[in-house]
PDB file of N, CA and C in Angstrom:
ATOM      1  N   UNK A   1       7.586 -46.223  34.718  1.00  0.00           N
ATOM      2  CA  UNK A   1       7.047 -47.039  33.648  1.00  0.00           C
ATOM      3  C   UNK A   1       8.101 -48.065  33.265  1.00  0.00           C
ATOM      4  N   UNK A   2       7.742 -49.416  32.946  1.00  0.00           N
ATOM      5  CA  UNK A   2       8.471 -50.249  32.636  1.00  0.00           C
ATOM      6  C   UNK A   2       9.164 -50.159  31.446  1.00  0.00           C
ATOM      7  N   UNK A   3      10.657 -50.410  31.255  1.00  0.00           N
ATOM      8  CA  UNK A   3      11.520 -50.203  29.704  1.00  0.00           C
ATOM      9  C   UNK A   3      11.872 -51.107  29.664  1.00  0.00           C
ATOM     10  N   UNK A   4      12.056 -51.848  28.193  1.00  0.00           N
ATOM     11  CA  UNK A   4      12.483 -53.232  27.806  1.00  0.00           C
ATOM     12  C   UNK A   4      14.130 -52.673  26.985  1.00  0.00           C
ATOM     13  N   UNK A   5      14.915 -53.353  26.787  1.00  0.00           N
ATOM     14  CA  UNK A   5      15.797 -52.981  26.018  1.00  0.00           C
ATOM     15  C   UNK A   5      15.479 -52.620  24.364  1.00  0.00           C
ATOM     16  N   UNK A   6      14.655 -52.812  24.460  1.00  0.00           N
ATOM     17  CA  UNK A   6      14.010 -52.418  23.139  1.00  0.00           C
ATOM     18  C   UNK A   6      14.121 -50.829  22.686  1.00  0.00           C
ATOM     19  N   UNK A   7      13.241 -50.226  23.912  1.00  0.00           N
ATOM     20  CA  UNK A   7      13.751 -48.672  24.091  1.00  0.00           C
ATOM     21  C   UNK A   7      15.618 -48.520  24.231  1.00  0.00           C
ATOM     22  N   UNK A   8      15.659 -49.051  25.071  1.00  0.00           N
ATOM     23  CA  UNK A   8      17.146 -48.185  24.591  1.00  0.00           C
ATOM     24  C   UNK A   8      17.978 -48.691  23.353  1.00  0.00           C
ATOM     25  N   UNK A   9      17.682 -49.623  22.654  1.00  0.00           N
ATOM     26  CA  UNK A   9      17.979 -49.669  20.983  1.00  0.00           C
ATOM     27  C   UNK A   9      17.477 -48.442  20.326  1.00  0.00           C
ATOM     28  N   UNK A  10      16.060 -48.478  20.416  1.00  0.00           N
ATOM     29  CA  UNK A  10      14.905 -47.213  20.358  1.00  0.00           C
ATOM     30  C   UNK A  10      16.366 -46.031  20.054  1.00  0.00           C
ATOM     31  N   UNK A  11      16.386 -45.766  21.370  1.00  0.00           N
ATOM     32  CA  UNK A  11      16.689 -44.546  21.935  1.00  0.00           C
ATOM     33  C   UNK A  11      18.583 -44.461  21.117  1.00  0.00           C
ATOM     34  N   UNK A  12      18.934 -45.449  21.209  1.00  0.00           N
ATOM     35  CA  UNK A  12      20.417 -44.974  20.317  1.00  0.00           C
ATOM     36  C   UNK A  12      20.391 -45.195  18.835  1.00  0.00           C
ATOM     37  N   UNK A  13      19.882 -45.782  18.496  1.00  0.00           N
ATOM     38  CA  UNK A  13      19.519 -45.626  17.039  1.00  0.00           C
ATOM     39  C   UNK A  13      18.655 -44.068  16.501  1.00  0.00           C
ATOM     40  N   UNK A  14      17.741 -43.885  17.018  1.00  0.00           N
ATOM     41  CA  UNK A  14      17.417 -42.321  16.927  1.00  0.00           C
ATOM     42  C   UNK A  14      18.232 -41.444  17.237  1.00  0.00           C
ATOM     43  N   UNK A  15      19.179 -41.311  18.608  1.00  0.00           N
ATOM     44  CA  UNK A  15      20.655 -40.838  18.608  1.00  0.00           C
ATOM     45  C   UNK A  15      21.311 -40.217  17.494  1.00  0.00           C
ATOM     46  N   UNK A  16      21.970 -41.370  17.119  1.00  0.00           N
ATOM     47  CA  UNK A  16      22.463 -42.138  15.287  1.00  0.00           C
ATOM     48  C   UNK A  16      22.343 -41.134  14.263  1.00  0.00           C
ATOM     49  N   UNK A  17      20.868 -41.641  13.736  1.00  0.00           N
ATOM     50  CA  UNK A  17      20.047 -41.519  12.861  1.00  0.00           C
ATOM     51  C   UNK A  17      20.053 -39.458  12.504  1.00  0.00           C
ATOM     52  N   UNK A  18      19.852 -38.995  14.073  1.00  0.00           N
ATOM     53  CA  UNK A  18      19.946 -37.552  14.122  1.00  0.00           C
ATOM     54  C   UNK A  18      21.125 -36.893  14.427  1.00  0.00           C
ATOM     55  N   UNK A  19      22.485 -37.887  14.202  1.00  0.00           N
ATOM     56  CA  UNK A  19      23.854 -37.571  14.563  1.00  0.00           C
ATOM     57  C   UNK A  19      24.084 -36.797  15.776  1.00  0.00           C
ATOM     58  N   UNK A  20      22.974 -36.859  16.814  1.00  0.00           N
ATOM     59  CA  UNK A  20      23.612 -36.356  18.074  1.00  0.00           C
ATOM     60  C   UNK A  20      24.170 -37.081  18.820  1.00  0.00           C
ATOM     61  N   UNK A  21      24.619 -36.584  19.594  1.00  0.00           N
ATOM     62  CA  UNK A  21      25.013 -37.173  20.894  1.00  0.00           C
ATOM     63  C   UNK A  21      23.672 -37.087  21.964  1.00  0.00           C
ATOM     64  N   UNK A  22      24.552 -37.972  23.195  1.00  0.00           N
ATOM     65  CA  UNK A  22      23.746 -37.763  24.457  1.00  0.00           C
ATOM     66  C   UNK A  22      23.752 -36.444  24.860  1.00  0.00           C
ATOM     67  N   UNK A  23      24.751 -36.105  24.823  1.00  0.00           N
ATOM     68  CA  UNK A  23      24.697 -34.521  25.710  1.00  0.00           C
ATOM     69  C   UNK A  23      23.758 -33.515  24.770  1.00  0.00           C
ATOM     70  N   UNK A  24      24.196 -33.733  23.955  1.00  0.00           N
ATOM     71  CA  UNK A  24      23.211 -32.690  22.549  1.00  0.00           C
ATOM     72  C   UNK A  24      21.753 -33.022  23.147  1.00  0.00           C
ATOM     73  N   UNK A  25      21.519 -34.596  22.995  1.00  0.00           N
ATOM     74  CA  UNK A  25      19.719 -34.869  23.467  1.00  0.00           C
ATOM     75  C   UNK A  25      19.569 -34.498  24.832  1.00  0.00           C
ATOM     76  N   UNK A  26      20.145 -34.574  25.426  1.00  0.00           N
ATOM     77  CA  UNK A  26      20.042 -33.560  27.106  1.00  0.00           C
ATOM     78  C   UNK A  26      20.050 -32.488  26.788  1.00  0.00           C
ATOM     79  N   UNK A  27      20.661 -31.729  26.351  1.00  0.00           N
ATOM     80  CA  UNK A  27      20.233 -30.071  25.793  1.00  0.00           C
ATOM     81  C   UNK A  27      19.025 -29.741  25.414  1.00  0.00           C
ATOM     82  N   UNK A  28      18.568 -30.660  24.107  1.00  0.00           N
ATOM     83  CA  UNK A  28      16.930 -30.258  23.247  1.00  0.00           C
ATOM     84  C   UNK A  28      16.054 -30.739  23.935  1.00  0.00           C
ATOM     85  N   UNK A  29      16.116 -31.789  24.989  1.00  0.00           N
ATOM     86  CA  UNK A  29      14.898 -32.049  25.684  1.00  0.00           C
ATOM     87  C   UNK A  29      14.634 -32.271  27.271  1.00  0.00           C
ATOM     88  N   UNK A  30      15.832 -31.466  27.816  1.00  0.00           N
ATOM     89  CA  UNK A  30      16.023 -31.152  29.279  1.00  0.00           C
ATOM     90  C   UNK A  30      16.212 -31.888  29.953  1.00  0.00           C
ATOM     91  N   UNK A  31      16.514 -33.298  29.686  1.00  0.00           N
ATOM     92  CA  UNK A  31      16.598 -34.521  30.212  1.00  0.00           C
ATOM     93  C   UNK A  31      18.077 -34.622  30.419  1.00  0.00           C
ATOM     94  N   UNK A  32      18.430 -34.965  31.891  1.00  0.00           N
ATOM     95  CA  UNK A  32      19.540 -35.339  31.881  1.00  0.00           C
ATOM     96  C   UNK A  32      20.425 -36.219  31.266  1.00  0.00           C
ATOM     97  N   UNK A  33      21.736 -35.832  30.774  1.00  0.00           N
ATOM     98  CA  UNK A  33      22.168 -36.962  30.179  1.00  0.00           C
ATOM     99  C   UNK A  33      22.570 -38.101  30.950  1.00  0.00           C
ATOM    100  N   UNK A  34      23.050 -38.139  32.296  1.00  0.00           N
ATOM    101  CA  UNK A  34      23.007 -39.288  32.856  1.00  0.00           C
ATOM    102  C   UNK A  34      21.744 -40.504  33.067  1.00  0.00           C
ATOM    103  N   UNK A  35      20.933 -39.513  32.751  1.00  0.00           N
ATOM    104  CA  UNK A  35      19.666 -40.081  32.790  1.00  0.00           C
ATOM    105  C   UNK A  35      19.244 -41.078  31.632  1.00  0.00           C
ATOM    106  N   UNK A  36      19.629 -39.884  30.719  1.00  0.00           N
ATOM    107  CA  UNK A  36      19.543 -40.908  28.968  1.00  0.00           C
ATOM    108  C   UNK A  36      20.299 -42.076  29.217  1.00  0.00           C
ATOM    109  N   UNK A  37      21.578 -41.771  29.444  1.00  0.00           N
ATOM    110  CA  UNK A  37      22.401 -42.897  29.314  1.00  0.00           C
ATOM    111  C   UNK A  37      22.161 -44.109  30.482  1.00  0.00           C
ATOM    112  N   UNK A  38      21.473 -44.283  31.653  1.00  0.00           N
ATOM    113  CA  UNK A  38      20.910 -45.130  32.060  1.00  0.00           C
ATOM    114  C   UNK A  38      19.385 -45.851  31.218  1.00  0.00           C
ATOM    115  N   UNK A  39      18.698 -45.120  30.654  1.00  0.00           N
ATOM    116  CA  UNK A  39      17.422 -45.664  29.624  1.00  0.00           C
ATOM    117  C   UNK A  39      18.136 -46.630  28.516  1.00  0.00           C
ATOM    118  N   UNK A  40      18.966 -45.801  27.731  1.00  0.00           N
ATOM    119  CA  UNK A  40      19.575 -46.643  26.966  1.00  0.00           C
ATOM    120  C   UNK A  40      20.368 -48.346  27.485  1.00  0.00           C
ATOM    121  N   UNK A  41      20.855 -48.457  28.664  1.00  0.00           N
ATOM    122  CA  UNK A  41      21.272 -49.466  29.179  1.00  0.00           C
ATOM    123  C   UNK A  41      20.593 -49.878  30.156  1.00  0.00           C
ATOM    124  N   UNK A  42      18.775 -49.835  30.356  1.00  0.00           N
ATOM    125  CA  UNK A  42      17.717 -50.300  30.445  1.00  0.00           C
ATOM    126  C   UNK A  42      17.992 -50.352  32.002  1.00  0.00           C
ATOM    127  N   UNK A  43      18.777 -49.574  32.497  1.00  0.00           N
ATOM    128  CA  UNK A  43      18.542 -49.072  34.256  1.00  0.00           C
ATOM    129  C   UNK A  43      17.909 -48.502  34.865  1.00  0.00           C
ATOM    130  N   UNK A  44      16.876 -47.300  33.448  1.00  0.00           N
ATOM    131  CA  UNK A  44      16.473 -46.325  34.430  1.00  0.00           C
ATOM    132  C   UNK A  44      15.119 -46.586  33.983  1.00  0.00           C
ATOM    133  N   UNK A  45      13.494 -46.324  34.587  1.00  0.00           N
ATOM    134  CA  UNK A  45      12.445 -46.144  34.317  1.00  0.00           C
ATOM    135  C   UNK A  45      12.271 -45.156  33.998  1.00  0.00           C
ATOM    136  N   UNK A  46      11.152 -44.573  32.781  1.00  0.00           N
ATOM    137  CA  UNK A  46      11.126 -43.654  32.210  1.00  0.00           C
ATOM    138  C   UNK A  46       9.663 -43.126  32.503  1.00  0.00           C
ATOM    139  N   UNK A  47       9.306 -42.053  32.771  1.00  0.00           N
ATOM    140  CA  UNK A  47       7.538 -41.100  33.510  1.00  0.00           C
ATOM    141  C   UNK A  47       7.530 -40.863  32.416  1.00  0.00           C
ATOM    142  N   UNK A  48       6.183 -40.608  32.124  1.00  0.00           N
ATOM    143  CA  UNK A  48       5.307 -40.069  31.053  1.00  0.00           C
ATOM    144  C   UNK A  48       5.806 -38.793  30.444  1.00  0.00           C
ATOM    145  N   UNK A  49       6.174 -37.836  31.136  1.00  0.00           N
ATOM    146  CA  UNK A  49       6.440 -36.437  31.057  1.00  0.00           C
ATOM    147  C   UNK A  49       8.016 -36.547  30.621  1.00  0.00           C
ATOM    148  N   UNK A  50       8.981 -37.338  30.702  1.00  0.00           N
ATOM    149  CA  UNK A  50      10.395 -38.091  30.131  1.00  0.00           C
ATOM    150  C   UNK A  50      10.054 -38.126  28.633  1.00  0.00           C
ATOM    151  N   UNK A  51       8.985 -38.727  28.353  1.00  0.00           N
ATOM    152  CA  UNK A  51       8.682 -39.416  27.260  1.00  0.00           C
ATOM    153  C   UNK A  51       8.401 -38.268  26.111  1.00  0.00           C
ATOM    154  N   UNK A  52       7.874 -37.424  27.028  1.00  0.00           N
ATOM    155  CA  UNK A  52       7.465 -35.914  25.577  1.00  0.00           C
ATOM    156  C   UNK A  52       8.668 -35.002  25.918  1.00  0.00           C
ATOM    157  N   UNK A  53       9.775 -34.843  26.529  1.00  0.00           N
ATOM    158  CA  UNK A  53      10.730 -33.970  26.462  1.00  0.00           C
ATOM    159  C   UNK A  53      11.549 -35.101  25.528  1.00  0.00           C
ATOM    160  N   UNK A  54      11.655 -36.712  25.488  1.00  0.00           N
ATOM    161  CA  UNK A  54      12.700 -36.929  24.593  1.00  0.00           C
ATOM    162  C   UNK A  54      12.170 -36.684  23.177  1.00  0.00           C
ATOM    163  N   UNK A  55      11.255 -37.042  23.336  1.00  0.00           N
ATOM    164  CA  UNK A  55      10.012 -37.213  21.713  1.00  0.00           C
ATOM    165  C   UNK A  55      10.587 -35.822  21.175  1.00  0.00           C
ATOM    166  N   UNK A  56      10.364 -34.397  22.036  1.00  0.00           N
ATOM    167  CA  UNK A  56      10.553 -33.127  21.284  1.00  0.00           C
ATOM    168  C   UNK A  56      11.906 -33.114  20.940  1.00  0.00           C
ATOM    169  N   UNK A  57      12.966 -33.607  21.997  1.00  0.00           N
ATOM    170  CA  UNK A  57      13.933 -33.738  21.777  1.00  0.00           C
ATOM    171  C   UNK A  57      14.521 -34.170  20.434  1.00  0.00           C
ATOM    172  N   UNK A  58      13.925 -35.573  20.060  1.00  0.00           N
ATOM    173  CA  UNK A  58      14.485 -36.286  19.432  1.00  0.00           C
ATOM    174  C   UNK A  58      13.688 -35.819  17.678  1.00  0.00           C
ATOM    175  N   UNK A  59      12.576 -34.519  17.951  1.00  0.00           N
ATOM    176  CA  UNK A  59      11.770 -34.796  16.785  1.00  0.00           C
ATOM    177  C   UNK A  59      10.741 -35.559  16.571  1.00  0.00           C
ATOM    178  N   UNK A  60      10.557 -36.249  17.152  1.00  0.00           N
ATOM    179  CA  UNK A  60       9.486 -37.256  16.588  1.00  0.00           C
ATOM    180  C   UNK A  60       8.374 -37.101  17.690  1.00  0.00           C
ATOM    181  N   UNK A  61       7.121 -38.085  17.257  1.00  0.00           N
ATOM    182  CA  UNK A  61       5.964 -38.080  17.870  1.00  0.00           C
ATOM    183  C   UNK A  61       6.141 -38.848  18.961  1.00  0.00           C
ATOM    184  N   UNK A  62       5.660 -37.903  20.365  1.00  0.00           N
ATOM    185  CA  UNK A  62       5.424 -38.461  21.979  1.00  0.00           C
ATOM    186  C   UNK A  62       4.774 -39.887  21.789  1.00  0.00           C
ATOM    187  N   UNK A  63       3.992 -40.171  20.901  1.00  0.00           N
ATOM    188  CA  UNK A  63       3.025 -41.713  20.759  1.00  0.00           C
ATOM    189  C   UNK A  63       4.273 -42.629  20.173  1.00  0.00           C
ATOM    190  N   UNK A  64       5.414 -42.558  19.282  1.00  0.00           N
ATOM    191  CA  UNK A  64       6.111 -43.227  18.882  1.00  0.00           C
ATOM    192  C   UNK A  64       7.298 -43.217  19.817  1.00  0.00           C
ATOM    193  N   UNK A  65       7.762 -42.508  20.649  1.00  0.00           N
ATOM    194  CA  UNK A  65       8.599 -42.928  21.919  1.00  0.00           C
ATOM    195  C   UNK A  65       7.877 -43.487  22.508  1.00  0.00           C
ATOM    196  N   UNK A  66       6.764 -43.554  23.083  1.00  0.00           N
ATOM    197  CA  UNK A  66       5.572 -44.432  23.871  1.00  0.00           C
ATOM    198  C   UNK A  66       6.198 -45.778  23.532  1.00  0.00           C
ATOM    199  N   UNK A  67       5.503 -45.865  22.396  1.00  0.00           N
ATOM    200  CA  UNK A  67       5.269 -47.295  21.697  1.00  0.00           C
ATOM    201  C   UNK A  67       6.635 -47.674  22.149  1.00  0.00           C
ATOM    202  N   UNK A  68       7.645 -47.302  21.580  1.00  0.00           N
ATOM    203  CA  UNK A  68       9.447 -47.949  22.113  1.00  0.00           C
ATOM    204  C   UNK A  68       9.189 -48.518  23.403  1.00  0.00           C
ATOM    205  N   UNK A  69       8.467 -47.375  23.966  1.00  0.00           N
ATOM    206  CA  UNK A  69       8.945 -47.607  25.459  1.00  0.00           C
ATOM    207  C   UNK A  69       8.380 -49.061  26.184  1.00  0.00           C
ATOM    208  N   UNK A  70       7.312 -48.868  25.652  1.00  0.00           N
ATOM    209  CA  UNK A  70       6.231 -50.415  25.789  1.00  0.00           C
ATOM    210  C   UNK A  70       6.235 -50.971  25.096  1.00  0.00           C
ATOM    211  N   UNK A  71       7.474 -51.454  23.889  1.00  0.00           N
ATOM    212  CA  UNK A  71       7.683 -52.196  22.963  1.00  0.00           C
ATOM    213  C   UNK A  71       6.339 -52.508  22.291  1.00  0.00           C
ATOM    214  N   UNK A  72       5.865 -51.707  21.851  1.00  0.00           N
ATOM    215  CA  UNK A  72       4.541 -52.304  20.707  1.00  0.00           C
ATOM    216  C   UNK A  72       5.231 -51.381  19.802  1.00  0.00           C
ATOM    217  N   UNK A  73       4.188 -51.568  18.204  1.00  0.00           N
ATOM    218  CA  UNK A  73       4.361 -51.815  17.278  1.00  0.00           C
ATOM    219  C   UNK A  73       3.727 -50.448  16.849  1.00  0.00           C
ATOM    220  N   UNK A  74       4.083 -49.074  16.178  1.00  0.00           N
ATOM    221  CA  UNK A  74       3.515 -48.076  15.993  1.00  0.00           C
ATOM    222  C   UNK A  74       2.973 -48.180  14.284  1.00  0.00           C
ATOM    223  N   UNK A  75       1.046 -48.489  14.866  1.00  0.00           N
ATOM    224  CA  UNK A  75       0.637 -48.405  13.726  1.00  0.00           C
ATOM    225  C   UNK A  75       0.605 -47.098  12.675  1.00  0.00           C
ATOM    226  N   UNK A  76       1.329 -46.236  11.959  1.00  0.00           N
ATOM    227  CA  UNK A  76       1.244 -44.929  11.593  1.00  0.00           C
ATOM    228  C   UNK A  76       0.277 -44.590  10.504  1.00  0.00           C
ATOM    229  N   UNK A  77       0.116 -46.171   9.587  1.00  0.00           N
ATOM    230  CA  UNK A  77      -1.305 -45.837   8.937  1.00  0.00           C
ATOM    231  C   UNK A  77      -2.477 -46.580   9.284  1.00  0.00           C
ATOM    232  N   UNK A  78      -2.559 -46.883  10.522  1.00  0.00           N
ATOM    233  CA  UNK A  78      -3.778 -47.250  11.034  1.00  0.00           C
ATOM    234  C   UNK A  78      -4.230 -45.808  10.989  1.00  0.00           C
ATOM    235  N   UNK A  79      -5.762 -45.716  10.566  1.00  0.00           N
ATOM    236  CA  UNK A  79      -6.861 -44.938  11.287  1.00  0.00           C
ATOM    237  C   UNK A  79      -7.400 -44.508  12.242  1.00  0.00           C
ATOM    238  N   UNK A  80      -7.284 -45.354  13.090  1.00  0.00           N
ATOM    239  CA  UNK A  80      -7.534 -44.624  14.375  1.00  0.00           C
ATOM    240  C   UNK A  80      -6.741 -44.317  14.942  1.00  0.00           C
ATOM    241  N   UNK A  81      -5.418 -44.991  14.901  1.00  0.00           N
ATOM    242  CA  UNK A  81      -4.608 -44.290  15.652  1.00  0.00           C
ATOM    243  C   UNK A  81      -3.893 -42.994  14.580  1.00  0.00           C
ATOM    244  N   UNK A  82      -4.012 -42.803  13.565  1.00  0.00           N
ATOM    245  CA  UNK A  82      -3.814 -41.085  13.221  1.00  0.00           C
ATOM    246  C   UNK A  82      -5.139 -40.704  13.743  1.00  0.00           C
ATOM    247  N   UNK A  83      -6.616 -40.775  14.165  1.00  0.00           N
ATOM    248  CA  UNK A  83      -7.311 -39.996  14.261  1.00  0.00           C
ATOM    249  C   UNK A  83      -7.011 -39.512  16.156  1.00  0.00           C
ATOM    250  N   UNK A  84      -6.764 -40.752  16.755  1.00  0.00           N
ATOM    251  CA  UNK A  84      -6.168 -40.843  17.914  1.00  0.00           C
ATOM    252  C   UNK A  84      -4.983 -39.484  18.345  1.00  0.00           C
ATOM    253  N   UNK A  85      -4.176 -39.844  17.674  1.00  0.00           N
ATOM    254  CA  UNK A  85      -2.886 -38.921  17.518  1.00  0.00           C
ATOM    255  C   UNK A  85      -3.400 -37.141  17.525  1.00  0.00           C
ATOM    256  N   UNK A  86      -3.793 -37.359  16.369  1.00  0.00           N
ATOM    257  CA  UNK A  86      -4.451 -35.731  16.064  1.00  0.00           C
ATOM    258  C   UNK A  86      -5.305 -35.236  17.285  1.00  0.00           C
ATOM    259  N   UNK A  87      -6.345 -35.940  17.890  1.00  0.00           N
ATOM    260  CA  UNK A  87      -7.046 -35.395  18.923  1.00  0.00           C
ATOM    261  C   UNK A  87      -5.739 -35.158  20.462  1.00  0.00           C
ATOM    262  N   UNK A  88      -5.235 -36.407  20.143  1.00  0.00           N
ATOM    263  CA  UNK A  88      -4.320 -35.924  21.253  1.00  0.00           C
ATOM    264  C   UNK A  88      -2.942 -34.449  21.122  1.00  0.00           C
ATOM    265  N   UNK A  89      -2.942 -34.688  19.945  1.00  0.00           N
ATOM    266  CA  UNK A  89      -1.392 -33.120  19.729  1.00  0.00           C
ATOM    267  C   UNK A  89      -2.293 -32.473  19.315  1.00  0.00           C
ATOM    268  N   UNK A  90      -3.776 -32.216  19.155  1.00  0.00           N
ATOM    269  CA  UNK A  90      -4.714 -30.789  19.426  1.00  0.00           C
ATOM    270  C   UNK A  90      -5.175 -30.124  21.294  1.00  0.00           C
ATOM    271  N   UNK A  91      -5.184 -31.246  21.804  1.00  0.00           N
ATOM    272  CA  UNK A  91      -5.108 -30.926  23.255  1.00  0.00           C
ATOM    273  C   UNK A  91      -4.362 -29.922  24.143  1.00  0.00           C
ATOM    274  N   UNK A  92      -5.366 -29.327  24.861  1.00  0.00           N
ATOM    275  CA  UNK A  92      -4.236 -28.704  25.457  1.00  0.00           C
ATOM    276  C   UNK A  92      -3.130 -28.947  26.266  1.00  0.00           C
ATOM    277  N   UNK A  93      -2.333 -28.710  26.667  1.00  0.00           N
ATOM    278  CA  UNK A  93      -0.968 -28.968  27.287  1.00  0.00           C
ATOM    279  C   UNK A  93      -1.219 -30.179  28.920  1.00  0.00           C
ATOM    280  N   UNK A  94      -2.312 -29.298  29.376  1.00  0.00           N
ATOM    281  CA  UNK A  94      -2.787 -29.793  30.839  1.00  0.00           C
ATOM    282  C   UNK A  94      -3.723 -30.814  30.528  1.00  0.00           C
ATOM    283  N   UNK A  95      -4.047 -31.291  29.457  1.00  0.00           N
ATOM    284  CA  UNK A  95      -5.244 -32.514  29.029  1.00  0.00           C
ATOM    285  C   UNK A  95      -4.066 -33.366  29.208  1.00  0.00           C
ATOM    286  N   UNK A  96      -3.379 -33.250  27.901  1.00  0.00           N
ATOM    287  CA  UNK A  96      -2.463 -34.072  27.827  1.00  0.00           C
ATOM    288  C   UNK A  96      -1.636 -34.931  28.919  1.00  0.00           C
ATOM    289  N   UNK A  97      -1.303 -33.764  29.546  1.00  0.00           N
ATOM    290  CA  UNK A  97      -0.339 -34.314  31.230  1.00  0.00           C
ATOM    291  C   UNK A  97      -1.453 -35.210  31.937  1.00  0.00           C
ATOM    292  N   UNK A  98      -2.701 -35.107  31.608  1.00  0.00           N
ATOM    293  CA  UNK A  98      -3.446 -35.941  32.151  1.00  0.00           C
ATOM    294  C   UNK A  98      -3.675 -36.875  31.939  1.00  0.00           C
ATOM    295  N   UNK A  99      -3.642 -37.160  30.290  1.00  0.00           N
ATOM    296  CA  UNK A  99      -3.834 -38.599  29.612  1.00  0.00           C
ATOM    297  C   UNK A  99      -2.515 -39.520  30.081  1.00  0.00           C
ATOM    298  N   UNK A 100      -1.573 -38.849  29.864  1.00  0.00           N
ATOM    299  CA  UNK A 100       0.014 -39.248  30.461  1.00  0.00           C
ATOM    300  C   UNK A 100      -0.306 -39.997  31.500  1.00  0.00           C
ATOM    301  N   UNK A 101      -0.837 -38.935  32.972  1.00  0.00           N
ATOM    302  CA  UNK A 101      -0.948 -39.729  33.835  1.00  0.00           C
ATOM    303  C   UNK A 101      -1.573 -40.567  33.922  1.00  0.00           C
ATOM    304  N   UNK A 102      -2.655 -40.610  33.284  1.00  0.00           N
ATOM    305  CA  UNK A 102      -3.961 -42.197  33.536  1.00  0.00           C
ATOM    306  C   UNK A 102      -3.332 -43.339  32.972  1.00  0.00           C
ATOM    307  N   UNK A 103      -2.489 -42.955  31.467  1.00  0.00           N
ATOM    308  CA  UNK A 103      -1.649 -44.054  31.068  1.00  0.00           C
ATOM    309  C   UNK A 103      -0.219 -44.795  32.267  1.00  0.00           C
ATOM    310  N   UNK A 104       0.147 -44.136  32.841  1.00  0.00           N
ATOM    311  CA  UNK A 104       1.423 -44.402  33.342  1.00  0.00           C
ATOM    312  C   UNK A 104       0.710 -45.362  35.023  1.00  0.00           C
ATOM    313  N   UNK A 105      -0.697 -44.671  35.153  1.00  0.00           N
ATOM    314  CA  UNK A 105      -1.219 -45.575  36.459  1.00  0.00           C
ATOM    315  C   UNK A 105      -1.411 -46.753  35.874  1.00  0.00           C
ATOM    316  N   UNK A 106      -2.492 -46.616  34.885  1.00  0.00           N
ATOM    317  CA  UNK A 106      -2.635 -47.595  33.972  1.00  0.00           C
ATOM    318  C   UNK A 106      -1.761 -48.915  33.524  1.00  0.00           C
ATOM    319  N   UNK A 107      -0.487 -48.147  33.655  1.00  0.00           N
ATOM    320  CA  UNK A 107       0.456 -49.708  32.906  1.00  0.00           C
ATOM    321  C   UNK A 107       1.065 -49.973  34.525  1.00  0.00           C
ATOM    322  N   UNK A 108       0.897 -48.772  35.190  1.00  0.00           N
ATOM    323  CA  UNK A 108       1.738 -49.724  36.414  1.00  0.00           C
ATOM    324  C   UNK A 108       1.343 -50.861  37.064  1.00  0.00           C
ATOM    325  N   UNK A 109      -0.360 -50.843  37.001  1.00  0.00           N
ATOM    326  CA  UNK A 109      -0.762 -51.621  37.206  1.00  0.00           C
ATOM    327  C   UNK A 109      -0.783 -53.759  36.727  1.00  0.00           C
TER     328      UNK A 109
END
């Protein structure tokens, strides 16, 4: 999936913000830290399934690392997208990996 430097501002400011380190966020969300540290300096492409180990990692919602990642704008009191949200973190585990994937064909395109 395509990353703008946007995400890796994203991604070290949330860092920051949760006083970890890289290696700490490689610990909570299984992601290598060499790995992080290429996202952050906009070398590495990031898969769908990246995106919900940093999200858990980092605390926050898989749809708001998204958004970083594709530099849009996370509406949080839009309506549909909380009604959006909720249907999706009620899903089961294997729905989900699926929506992931249709999204990630989806933008490659």
């Amino acid at each position: 999936m395509f990353m703008s430097n946007v995400f890796g501002d994203y991604l070290t400011n949330m860092i920051e913000e949760r006083g970890l380190t890289i290696r700490e966020l490689s610990r909570r969300s299984g992601v290598d830290a060499s790995q992080i540290s290429r996202m952050i300096s906009s070398e590495r492409t990031i898969m769908p399934e990246t995106i919900v180990k940093l999200a858990r990692g980092l605390g926050r919602p898989a749809a708001e690392v998204f958004c970083a990642v594709v530099d849009i704008t996370l509406a949080e009191k839009d309506p549909q997208y909380l009604a959006l949200r909720g249907m999706f973190e009620a899903m089961d585990p294997k729905d989900r990996q699926t929506i992931l994937d249709m999204m990630q064909f989806l933008l490659s395109k």
